[in-house]
C-alpha atoms as a PDB file:
ATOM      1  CA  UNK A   1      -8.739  16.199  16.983  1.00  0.00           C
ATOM      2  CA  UNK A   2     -10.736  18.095  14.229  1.00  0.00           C
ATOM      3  CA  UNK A   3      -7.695  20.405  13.719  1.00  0.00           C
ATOM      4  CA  UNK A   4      -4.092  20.316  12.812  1.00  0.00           C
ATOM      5  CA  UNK A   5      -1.712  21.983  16.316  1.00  0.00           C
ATOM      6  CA  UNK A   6       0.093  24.834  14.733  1.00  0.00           C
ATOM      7  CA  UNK A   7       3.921  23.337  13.744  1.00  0.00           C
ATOM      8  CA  UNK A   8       5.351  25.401  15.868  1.00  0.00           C
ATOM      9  CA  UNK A   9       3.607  23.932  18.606  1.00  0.00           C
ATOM     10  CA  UNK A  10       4.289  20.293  17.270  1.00  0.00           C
ATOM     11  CA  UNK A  11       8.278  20.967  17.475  1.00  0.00           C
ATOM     12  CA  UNK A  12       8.828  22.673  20.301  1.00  0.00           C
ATOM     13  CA  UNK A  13       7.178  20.015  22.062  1.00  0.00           C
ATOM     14  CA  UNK A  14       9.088  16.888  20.061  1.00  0.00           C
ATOM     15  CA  UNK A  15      11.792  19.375  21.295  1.00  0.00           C
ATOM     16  CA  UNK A  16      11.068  19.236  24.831  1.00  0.00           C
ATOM     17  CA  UNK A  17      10.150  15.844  24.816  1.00  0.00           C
ATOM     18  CA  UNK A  18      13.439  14.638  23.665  1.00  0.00           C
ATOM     19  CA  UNK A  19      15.313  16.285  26.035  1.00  0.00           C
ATOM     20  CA  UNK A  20      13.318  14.871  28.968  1.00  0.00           C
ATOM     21  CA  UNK A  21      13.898  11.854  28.042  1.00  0.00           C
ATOM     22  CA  UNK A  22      17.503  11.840  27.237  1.00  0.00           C
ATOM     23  CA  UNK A  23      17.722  13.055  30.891  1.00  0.00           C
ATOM     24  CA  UNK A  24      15.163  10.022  32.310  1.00  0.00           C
ATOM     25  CA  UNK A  25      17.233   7.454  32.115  1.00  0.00           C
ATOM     26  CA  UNK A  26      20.106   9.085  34.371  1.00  0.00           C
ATOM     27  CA  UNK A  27      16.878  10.511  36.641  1.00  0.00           C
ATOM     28  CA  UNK A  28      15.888   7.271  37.182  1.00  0.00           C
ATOM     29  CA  UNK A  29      19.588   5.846  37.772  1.00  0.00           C
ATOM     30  CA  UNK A  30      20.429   8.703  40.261  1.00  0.00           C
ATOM     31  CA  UNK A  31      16.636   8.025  41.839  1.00  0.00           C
ATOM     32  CA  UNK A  32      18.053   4.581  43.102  1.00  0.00           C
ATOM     33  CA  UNK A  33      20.733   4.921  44.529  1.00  0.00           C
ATOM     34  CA  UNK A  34      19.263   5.019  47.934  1.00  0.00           C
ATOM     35  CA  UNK A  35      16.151   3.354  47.375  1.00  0.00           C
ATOM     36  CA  UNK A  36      14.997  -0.070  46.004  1.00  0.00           C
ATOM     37  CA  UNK A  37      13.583   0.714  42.246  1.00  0.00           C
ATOM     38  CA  UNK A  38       9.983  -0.424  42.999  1.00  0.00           C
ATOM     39  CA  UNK A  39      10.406   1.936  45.795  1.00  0.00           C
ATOM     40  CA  UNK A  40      11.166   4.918  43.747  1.00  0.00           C
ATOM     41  CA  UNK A  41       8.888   4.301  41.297  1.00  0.00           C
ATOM     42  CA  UNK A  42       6.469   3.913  43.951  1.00  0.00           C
ATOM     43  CA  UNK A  43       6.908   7.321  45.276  1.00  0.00           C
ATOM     44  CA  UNK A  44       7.507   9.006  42.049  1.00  0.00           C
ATOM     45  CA  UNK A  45       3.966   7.728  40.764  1.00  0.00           C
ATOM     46  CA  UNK A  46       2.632   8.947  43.988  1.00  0.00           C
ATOM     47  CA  UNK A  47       3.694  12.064  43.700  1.00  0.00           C
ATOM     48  CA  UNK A  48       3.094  12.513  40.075  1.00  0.00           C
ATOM     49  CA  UNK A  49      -0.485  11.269  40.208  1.00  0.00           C
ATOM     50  CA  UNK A  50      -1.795  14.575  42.291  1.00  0.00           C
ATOM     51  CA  UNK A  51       0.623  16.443  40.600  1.00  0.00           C
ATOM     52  CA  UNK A  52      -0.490  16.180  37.342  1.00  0.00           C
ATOM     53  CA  UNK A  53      -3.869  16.632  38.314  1.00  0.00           C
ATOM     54  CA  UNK A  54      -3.506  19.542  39.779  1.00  0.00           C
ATOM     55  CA  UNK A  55      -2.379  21.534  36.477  1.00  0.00           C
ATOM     56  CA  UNK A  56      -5.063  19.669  35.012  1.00  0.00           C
ATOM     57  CA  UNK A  57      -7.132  21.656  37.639  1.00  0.00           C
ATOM     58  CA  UNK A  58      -5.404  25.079  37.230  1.00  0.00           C
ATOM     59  CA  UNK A  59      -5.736  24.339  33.228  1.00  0.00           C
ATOM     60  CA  UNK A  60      -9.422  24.146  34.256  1.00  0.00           C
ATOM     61  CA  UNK A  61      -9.546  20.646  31.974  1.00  0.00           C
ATOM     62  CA  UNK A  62     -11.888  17.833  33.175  1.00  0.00           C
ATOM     63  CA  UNK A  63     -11.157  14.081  33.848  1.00  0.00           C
ATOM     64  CA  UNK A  64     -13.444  12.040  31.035  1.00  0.00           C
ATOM     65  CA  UNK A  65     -14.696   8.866  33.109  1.00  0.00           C
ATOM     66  CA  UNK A  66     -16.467   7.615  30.166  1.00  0.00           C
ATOM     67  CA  UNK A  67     -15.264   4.223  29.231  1.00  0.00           C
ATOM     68  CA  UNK A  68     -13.205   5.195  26.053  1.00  0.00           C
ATOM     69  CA  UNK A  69     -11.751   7.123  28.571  1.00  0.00           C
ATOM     70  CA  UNK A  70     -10.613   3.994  30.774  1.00  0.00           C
ATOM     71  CA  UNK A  71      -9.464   2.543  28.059  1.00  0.00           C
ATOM     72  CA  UNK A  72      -7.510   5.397  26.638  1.00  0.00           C
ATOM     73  CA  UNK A  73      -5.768   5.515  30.563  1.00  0.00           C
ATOM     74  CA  UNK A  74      -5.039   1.933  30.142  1.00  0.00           C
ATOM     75  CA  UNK A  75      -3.180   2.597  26.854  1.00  0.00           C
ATOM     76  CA  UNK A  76      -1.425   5.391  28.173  1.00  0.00           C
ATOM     77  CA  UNK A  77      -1.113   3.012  31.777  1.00  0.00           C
ATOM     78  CA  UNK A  78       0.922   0.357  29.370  1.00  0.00           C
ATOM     79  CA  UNK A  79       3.659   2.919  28.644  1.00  0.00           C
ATOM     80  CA  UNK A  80       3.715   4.142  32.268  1.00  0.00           C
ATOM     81  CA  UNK A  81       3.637   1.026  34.917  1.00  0.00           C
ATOM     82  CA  UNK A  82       4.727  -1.385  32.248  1.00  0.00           C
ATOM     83  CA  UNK A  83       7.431   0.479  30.545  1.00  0.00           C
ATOM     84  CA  UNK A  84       8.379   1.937  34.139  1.00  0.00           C
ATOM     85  CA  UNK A  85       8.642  -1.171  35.947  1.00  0.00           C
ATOM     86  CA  UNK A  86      10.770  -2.620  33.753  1.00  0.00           C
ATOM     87  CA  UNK A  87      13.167  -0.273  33.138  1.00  0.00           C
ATOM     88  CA  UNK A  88      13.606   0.548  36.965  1.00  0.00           C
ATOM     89  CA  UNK A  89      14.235  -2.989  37.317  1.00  0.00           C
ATOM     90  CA  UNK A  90      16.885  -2.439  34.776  1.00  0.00           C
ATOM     91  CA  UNK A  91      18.751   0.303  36.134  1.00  0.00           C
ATOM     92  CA  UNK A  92      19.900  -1.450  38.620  1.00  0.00           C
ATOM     93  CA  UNK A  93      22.238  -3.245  36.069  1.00  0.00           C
ATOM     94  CA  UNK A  94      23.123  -0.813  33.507  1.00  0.00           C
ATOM     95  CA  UNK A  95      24.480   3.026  33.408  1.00  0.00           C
ATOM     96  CA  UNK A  96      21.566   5.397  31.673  1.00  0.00           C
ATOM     97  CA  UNK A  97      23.335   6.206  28.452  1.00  0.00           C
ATOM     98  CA  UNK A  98      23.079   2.402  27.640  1.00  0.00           C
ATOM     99  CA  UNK A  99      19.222   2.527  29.159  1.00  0.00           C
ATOM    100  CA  UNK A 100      18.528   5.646  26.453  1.00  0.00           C
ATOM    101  CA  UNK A 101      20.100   3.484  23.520  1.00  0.00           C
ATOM    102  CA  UNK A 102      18.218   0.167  23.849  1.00  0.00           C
ATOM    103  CA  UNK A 103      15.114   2.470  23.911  1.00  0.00           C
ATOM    104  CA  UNK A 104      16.230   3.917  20.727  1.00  0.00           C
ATOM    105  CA  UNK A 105      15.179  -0.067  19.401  1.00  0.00           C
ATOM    106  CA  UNK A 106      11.496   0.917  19.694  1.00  0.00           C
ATOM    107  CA  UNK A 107      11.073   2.271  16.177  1.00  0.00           C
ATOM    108  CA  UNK A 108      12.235  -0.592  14.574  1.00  0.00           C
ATOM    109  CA  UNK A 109      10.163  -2.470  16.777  1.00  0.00           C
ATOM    110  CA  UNK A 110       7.378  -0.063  15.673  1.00  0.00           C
ATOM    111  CA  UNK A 111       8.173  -0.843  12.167  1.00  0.00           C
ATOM    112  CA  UNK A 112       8.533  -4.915  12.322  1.00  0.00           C
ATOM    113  CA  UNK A 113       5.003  -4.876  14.498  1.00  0.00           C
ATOM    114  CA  UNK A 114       3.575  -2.200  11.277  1.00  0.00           C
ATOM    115  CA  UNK A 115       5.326  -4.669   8.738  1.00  0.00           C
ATOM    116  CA  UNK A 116       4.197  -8.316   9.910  1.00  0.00           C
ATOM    117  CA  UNK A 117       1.389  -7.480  12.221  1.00  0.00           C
ATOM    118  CA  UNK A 118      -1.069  -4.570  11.502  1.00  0.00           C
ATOM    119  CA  UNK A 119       0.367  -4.156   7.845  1.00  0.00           C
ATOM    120  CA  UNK A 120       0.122  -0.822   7.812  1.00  0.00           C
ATOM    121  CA  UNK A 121       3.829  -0.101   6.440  1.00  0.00           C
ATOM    122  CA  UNK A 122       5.883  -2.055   4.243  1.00  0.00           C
ATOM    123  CA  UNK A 123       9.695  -1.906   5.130  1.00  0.00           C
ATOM    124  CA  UNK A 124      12.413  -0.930   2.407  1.00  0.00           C
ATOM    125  CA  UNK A 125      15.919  -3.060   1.768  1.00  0.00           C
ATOM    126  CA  UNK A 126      17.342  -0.265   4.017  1.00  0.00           C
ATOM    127  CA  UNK A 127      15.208  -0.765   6.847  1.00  0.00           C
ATOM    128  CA  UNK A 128      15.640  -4.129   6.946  1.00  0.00           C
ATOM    129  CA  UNK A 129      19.720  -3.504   6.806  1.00  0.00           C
ATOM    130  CA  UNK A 130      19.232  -1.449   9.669  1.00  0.00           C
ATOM    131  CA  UNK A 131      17.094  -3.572  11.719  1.00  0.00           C
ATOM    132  CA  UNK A 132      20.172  -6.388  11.421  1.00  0.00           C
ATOM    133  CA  UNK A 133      22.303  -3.620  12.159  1.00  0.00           C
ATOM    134  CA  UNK A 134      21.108  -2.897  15.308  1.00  0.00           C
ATOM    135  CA  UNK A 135      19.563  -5.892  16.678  1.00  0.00           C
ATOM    136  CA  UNK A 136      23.740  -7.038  15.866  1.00  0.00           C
ATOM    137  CA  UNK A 137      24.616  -4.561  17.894  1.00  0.00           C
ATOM    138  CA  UNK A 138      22.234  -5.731  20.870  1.00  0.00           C
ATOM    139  CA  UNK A 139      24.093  -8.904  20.486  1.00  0.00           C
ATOM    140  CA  UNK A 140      27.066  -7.981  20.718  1.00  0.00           C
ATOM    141  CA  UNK A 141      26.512  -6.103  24.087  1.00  0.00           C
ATOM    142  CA  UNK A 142      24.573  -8.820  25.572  1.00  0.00           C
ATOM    143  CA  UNK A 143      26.798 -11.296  24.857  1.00  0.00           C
ATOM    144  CA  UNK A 144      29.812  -9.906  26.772  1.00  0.00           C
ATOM    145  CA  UNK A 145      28.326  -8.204  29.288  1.00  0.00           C
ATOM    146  CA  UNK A 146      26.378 -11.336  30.984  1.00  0.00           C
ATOM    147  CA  UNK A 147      29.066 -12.033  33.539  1.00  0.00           C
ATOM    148  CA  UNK A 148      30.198 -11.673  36.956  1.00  0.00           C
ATOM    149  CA  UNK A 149      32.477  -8.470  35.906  1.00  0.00           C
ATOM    150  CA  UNK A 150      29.582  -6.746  33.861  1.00  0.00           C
ATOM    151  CA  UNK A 151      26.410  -7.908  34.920  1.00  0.00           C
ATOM    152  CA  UNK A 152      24.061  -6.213  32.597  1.00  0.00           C
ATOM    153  CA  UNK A 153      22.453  -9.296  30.392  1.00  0.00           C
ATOM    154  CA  UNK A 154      19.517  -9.295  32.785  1.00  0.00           C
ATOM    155  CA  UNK A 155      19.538  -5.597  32.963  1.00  0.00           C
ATOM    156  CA  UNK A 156      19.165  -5.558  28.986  1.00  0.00           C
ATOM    157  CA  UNK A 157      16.619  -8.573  28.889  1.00  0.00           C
ATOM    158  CA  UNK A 158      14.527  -5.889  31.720  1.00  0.00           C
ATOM    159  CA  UNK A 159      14.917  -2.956  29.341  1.00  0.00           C
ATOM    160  CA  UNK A 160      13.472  -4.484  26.344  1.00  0.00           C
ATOM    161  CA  UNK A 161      10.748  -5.503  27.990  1.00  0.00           C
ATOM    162  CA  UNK A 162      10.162  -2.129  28.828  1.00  0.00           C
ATOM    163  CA  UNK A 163      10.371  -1.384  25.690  1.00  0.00           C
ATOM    164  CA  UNK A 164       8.507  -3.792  24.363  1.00  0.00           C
ATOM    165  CA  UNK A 165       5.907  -2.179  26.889  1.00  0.00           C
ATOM    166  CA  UNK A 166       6.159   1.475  25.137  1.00  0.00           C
ATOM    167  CA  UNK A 167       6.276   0.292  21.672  1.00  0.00           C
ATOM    168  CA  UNK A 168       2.472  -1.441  22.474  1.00  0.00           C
ATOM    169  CA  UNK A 169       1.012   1.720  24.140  1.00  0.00           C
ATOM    170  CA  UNK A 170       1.917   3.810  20.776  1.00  0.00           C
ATOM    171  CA  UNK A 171      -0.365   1.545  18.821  1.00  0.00           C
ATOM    172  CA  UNK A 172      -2.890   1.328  21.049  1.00  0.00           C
ATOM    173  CA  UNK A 173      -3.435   4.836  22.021  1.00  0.00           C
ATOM    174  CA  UNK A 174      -3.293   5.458  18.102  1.00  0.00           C
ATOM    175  CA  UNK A 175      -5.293   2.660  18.020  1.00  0.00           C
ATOM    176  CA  UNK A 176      -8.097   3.991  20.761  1.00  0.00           C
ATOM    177  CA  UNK A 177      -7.657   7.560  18.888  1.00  0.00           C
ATOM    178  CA  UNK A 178      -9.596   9.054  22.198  1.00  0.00           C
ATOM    179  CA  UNK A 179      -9.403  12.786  21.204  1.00  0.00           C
ATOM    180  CA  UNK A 180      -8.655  13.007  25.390  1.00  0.00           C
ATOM    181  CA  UNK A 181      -6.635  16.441  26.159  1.00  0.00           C
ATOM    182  CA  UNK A 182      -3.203  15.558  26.693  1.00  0.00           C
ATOM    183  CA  UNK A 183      -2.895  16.493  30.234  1.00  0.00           C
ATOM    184  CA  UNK A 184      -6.304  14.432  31.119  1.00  0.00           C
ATOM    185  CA  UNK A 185      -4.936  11.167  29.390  1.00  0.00           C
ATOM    186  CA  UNK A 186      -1.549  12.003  31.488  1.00  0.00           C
ATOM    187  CA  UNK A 187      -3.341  12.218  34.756  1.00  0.00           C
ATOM    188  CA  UNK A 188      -5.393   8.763  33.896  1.00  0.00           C
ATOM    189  CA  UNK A 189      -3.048   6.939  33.483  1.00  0.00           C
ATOM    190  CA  UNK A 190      -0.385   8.058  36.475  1.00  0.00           C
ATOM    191  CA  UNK A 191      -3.934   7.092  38.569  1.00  0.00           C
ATOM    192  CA  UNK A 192      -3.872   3.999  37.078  1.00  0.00           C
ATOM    193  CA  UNK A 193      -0.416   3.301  37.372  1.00  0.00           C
ATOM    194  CA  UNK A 194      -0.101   4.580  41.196  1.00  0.00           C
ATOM    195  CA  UNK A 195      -2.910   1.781  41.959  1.00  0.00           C
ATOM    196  CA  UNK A 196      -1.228  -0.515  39.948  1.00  0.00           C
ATOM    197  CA  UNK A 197       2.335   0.111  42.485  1.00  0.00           C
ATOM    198  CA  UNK A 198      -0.166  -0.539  45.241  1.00  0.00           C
ATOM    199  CA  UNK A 199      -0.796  -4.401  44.233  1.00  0.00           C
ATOM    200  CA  UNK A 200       3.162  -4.541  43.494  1.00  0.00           C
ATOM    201  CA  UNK A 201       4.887  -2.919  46.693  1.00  0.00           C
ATOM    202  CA  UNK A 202       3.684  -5.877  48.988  1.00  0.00           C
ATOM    203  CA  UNK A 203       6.292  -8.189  47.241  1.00  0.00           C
ATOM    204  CA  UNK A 204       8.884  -5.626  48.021  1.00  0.00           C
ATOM    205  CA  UNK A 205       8.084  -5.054  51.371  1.00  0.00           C
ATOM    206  CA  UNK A 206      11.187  -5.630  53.126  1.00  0.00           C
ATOM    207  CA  UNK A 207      13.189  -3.812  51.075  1.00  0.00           C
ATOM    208  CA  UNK A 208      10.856  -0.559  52.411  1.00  0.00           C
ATOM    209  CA  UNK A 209      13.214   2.702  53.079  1.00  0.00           C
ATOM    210  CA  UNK A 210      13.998   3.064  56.501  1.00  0.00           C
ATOM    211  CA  UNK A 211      16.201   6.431  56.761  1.00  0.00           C
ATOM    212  CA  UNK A 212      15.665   9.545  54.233  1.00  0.00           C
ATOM    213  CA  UNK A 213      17.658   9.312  50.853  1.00  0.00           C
ATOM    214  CA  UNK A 214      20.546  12.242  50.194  1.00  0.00           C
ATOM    215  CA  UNK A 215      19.593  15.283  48.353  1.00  0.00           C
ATOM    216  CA  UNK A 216      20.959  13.786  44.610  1.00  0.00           C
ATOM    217  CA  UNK A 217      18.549  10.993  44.907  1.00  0.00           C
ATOM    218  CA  UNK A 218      15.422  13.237  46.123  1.00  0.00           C
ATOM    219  CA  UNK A 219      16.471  15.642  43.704  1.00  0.00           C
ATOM    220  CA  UNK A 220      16.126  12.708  40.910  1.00  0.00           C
ATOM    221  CA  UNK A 221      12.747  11.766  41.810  1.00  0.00           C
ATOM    222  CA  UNK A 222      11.662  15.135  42.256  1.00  0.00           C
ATOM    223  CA  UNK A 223      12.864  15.632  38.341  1.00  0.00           C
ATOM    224  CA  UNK A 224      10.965  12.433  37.287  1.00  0.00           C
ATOM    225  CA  UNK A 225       7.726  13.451  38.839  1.00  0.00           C
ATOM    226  CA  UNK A 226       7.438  17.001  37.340  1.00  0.00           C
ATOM    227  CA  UNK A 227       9.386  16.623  34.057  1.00  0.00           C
ATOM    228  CA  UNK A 228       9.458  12.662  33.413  1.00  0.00           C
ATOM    229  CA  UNK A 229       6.234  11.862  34.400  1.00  0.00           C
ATOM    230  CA  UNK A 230       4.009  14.775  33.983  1.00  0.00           C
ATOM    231  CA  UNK A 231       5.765  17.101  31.229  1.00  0.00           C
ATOM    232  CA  UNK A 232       7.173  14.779  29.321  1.00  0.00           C
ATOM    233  CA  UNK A 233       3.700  12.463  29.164  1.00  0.00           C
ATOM    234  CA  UNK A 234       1.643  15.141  28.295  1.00  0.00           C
ATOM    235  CA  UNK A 235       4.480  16.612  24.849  1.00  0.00           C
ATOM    236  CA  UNK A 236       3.880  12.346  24.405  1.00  0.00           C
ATOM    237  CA  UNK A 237       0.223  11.793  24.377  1.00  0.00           C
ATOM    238  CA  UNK A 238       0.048  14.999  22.693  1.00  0.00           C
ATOM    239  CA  UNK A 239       2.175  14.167  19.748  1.00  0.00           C
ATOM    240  CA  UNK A 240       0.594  10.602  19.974  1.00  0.00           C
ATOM    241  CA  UNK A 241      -2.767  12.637  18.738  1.00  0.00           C
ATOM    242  CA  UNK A 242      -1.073  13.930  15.764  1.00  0.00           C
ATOM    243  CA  UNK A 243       2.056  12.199  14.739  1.00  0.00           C
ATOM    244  CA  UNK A 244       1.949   8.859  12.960  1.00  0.00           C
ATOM    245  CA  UNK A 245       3.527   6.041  15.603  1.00  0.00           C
ATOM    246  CA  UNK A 246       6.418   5.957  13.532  1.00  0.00           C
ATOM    247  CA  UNK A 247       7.227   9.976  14.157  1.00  0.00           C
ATOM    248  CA  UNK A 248       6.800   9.612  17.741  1.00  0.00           C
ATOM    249  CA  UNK A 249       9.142   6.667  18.197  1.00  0.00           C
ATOM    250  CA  UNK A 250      11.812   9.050  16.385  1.00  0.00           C
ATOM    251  CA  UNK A 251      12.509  10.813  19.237  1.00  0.00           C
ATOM    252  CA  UNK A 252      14.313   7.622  20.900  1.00  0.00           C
ATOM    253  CA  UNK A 253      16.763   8.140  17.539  1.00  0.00           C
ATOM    254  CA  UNK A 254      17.684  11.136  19.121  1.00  0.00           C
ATOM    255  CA  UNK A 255      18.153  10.790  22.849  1.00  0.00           C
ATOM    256  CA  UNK A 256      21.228   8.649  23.007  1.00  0.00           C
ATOM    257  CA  UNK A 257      23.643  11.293  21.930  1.00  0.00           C
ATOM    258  CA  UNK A 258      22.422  13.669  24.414  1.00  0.00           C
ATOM    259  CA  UNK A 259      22.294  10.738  27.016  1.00  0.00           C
ATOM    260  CA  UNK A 260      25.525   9.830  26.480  1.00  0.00           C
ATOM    261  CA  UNK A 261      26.849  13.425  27.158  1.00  0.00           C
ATOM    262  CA  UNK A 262      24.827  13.566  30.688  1.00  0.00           C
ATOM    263  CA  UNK A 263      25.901  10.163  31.636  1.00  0.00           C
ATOM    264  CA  UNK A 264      29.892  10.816  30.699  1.00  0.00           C
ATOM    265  CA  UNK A 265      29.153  14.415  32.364  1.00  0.00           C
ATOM    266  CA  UNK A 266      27.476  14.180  35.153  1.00  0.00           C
ATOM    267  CA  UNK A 267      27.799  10.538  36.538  1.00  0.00           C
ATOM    268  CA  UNK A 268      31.202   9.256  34.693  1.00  0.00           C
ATOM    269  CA  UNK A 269      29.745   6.598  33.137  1.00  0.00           C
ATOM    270  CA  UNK A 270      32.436   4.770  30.844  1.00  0.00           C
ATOM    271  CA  UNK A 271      31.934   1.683  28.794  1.00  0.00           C
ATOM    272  CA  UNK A 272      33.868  -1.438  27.950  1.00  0.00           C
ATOM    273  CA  UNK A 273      35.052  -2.065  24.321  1.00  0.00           C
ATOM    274  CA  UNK A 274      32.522  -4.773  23.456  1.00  0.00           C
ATOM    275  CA  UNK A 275      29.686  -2.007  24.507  1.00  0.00           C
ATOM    276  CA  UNK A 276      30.808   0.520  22.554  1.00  0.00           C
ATOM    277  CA  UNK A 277      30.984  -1.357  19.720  1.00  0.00           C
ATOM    278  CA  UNK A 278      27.647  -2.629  20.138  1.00  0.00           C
ATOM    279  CA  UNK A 279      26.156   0.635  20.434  1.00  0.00           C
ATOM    280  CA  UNK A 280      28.141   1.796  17.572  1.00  0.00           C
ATOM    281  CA  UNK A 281      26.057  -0.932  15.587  1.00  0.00           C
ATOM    282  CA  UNK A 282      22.944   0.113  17.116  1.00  0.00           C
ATOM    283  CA  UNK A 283      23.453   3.821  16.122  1.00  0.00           C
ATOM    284  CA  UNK A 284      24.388   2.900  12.481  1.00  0.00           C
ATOM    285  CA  UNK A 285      21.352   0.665  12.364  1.00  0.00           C
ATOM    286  CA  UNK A 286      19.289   3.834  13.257  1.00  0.00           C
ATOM    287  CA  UNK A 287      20.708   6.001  11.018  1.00  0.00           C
ATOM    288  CA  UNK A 288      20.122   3.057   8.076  1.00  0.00           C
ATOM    289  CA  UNK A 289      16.556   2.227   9.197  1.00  0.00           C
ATOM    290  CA  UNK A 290      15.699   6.422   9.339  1.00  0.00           C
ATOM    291  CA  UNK A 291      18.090   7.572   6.470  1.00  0.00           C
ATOM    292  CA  UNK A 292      15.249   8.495   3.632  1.00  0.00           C
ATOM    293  CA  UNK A 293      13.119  10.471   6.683  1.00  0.00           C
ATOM    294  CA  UNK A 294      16.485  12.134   7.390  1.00  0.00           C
ATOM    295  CA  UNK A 295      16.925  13.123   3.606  1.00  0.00           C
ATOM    296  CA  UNK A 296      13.442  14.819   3.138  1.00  0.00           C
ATOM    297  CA  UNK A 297      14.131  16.199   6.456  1.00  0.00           C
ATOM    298  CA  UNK A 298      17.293  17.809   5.357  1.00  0.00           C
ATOM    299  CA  UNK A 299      15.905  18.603   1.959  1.00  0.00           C
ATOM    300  CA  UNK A 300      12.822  20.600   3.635  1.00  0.00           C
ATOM    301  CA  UNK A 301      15.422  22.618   5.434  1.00  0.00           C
END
């Protein structure tokens, strides 16, 4: 855009994005409980889709069919059916705290794919320490959790493709740089990404819901279409158009901690000693990767 947002406006929406999404991953865990995961993503893209553009209508914002446009849905489409997918896949294996942290890899994915591919950043001896660090850490967890008491190697194997998924769409919706308003590139791509459901749900199709799920698991979809998909995509694509990749993939830093309190709060998730030392690794790894952006941060304030 030809100006700079007000930084007022910048935070409080980094703010509100990283709570939504230290919530997501328990949304989505709570969302299918009842219901097959392609299911519930199914309906929760459904939903979403006319959701979303209905603000757009009562924002009185237009839907660019140009073909930047298409592509700039496509980008966005990348973080919402491919990173979606996967991680719904996912859930099924692990407990959301543990689905928040391995998302917390995708800076230092962002930073290896800025260091050997588009070499547009050159990492530091401390970035590299905390890229070991973590990716350690990942390790450790997958190692002794791929068995018949904790099942969760495949369930990390799904995440990280997700992530993998997420990491892609940040460059190439910097990359595409489509000036589209937030809430417009939102609505794309959930349109995208419901057709895209309708070319997957035929593989799932006896695993359709037969009865009506309880109230927790509506109650979780319900939360993922207005605040997951639609909220939380629009504080996204909007700091997308003004923070540098790196910024943006900051905020998975930051969700863990709160995603650990929800999970041990409200759905007693508890972890085995091999896990929490893995994700003890991963967190130090983040810390070491981020620690001179935390310093100027904590020198500016």
């Amino acid at each position: 855009m030809d100006t700079e947002p007000p930084q007022s406006q910048l935070i409080s929406r980094y703010v509100l994005l990283v709570f939504i999404w230290s919530t997501t991953p328990l949304a989505v865990v709570l969302s299918i409980r009842e219901l097959h995961p392609m299911w519930s993503l199914a309906i929760r893209f459904a939903l979403s889709a006319p959701f979303a553009g209905l603000c757009l209508w009562l924002m009185k914002e237009s839907l660019p069919l140009t073909r930047a446009a298409f592509r700039s849905y496509l980008a966005g489409t990348l973080s919402l059916f491919g990173a979606m997918i996967f991680t719904y896949l996912g859930a099924a294996y692990l407990p959301s705290s543990l689905i928040s942290l391995l998302f917390g890899l995708a800076p230092l994915l962002v930073g290896l794919l800025a260091h050997g591919v588009f070499r547009t950043q050159l990492l530091r001896a401390e970035q590299w320490l905390g890229l070991c660090m973590a990716f350690a850490g990942l390790l450790v967890i997958f190692g002794h959790s791929n068995n018949a008491a904790h099942p969760q190697g495949l369930g990390i194997l799904w995440i990280m493709m997700g992530v993998s998924c997420y990491v892609g769409s940040v460059f190439w919706l910097k990359h595409e740089d489509s000036g589209i308003h937030p809430l417009a590139q939102t609505t794309g791509a959930l349109i995208l990404s419901a057709i895209a459901m309708v070319f997957v749900l035929p593989f799932y199709w006896d695993k359709m819901p037969t009865h009506l799920p309880n109230i927790v698991t509506i109650s979780a979809i319900m939360y993922s279409v207005m605040m997951a998909s639609v909220v939380a995509m629009f504080c996204y694509f909007y700091l997308v158009q003004h923070l540098r990749p790196a910024t943006v993939s900051l905020t998975t830093m930051l969700t863990p901690v709160l995603a650990l309190i929800w999970g041990f709060w409200l759905n007693d998730e508890r972890f085995t000693q091999f896990t929490w030392m893995g994700m003890a690794a991963i967190m130090m790894g983040l810390v070491a990767y981020f620690v001179r952006d935390i310093n100027v941060l904590w020198q500016k304030a």
